[in-house]
N, C-alpha and C. Protein backbone atom coordinates (compact mmCIF):
# COMPACT_ATOMS: atom_id res chain seq x y z
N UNK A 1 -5.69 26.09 23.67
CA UNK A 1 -5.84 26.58 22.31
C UNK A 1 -5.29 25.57 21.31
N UNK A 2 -4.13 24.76 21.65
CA UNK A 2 -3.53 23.70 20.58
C UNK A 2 -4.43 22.94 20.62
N UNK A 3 -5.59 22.47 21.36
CA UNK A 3 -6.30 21.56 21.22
C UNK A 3 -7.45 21.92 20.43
N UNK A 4 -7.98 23.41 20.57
CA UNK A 4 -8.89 23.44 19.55
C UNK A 4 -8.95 23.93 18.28
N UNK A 5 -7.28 23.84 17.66
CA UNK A 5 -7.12 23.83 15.93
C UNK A 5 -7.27 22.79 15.69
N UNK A 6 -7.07 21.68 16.08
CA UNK A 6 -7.37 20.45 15.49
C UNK A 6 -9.07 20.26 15.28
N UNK A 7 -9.97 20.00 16.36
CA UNK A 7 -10.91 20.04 15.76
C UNK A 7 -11.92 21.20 15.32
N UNK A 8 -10.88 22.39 15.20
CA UNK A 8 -11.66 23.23 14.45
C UNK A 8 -11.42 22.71 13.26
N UNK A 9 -10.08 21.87 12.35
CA UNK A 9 -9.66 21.46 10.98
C UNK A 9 -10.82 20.44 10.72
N UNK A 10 -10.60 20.01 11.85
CA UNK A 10 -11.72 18.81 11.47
C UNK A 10 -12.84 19.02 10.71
N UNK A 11 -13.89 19.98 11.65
CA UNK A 11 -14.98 20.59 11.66
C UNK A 11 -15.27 20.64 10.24
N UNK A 12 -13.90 21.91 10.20
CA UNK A 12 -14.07 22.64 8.97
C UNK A 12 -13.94 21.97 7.53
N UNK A 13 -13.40 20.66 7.74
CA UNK A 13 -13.26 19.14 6.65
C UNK A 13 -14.18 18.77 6.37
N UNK A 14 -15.01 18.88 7.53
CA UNK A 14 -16.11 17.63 7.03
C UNK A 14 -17.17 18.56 6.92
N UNK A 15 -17.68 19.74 6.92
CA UNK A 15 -18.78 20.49 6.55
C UNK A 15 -18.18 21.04 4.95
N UNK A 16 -17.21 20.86 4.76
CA UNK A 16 -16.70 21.18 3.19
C UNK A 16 -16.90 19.86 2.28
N UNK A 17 -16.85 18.63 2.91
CA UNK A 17 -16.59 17.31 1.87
C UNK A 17 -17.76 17.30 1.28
N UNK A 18 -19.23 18.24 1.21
CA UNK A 18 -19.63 17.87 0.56
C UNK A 18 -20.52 17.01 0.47
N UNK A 19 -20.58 16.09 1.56
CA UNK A 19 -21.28 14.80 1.59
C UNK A 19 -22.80 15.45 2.85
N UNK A 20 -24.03 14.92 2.74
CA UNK A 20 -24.78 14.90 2.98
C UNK A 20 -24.54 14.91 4.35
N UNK A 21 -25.34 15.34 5.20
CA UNK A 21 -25.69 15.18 7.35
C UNK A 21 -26.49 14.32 6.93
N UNK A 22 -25.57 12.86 7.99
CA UNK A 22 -26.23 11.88 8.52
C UNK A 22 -27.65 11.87 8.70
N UNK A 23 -28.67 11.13 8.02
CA UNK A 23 -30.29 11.21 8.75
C UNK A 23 -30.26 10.97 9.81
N UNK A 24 -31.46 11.68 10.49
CA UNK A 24 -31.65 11.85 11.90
C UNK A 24 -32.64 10.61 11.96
N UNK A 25 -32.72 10.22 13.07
CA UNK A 25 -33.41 8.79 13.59
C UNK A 25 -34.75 9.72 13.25
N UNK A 26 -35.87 8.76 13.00
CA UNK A 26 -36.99 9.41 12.75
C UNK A 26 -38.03 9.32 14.00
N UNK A 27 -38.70 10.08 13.96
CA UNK A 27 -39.51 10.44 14.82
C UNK A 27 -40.45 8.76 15.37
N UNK A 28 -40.95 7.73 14.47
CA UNK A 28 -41.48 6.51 14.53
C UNK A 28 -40.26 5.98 14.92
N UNK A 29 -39.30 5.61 14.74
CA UNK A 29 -38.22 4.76 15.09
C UNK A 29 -37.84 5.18 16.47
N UNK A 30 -37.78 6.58 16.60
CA UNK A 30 -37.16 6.87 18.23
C UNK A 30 -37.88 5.90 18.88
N UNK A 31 -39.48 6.20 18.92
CA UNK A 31 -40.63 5.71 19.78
C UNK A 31 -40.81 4.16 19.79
N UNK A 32 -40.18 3.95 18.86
CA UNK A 32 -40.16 2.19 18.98
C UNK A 32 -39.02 1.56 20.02
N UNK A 33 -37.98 2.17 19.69
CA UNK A 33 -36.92 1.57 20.76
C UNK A 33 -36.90 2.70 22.38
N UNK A 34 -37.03 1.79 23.38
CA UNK A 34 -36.96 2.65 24.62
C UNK A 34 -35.89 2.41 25.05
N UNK A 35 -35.25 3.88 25.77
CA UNK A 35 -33.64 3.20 26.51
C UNK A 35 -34.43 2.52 27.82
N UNK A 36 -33.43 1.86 28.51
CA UNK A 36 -33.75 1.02 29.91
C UNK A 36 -33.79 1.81 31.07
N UNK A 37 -34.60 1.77 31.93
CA UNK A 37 -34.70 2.69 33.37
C UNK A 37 -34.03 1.74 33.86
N UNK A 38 -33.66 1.93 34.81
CA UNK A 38 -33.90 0.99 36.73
C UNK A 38 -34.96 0.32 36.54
N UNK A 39 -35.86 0.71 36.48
CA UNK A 39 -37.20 0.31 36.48
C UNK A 39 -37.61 -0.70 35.81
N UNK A 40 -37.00 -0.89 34.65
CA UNK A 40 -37.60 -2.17 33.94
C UNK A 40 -37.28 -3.32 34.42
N UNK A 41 -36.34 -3.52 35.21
CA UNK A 41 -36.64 -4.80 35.82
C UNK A 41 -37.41 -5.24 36.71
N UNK A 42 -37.79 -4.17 37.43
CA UNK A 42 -38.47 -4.29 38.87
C UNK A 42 -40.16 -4.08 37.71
N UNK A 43 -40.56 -3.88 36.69
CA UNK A 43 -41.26 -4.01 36.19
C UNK A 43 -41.62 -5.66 36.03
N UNK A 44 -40.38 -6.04 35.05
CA UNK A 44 -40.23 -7.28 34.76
C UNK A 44 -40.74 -8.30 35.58
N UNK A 45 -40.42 -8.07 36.77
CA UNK A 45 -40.37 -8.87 38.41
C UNK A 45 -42.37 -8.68 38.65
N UNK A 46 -42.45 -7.45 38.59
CA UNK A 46 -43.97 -7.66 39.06
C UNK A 46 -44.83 -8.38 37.87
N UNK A 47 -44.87 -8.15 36.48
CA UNK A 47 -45.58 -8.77 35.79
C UNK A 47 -45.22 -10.13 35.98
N UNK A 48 -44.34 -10.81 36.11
CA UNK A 48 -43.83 -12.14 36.21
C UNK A 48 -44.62 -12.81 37.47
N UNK A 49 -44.76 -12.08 38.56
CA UNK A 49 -45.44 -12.32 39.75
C UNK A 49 -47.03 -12.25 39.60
N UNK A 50 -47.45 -11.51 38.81
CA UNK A 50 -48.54 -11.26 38.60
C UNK A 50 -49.26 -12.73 37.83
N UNK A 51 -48.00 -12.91 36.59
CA UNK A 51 -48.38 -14.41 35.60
C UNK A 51 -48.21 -15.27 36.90
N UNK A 52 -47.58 -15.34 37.70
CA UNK A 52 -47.36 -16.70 38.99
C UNK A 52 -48.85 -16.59 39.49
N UNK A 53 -49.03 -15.62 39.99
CA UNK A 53 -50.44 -15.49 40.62
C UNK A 53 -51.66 -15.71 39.63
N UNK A 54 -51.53 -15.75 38.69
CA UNK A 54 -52.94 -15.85 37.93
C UNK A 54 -52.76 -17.33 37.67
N UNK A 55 -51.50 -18.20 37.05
CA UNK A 55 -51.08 -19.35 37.12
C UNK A 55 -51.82 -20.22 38.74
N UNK A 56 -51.21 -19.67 39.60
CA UNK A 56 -51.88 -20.16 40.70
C UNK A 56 -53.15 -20.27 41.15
N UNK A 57 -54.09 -19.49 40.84
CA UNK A 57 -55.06 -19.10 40.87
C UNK A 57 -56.25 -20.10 40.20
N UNK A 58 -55.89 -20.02 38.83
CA UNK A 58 -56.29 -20.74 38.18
C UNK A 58 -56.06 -22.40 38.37
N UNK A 59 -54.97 -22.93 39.15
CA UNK A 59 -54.09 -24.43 39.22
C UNK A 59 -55.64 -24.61 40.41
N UNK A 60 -55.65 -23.58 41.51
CA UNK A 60 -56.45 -23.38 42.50
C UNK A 60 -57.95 -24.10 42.32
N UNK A 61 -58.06 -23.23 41.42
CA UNK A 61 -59.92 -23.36 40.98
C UNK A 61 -59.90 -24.89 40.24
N UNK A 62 -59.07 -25.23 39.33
CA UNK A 62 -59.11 -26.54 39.24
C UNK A 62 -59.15 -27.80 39.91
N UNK A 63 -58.33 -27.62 41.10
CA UNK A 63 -57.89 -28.35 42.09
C UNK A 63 -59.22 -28.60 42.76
N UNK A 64 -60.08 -27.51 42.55
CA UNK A 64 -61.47 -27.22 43.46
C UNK A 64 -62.51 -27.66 42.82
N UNK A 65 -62.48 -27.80 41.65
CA UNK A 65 -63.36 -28.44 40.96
C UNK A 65 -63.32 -29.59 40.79
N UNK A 66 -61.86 -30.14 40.70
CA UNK A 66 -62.41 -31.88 40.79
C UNK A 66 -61.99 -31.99 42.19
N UNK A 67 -61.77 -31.45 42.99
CA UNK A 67 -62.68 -32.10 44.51
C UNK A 67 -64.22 -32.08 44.78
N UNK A 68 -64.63 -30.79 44.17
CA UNK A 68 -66.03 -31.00 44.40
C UNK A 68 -66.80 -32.32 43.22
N UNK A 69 -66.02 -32.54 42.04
CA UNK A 69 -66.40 -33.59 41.23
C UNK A 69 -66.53 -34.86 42.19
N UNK A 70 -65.05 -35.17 42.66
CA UNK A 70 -65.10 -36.44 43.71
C UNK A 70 -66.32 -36.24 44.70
N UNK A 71 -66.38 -35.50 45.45
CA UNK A 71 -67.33 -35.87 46.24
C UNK A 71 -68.87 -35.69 46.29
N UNK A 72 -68.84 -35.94 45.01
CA UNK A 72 -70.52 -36.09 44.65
C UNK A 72 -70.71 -37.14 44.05
């Protein structure tokens, strides 16, 4: 009970001062910032693998084209 006169005083201070409730984050702003899963890294990791593989891929087909250039 000694612990909850204090912030009942509190409470009761700052809903009297008068001063405006803090704005609430808005509905567009929540949706812009995401908190972090687990997951986003292991996200991170596959798109990164994915750019390696298309990188490669592509180094590939080049590599293949001027061999077939040379030997004609």
């Amino acid at each position: 009970m000694k612990r909850l006169v204090p912030l009942l005083c509190l409470l009761t201070l700052t809903a009297c001062s008068g001063k405006p409730p803090a704005p609430e984050s808005t509905p567009a702003a929540a949706s812009t910032s995401r908190v972090a899963t687990p997951w986003d890294s292991m996200e991170k990791d596959k798109q990164r693998a994915a750019d390696v593989q298309k990188a490669s891929e592509e180094q590939a087909k080049k590599q293949q084209q001027q061999l077939e250039a040379t030997q004609q």
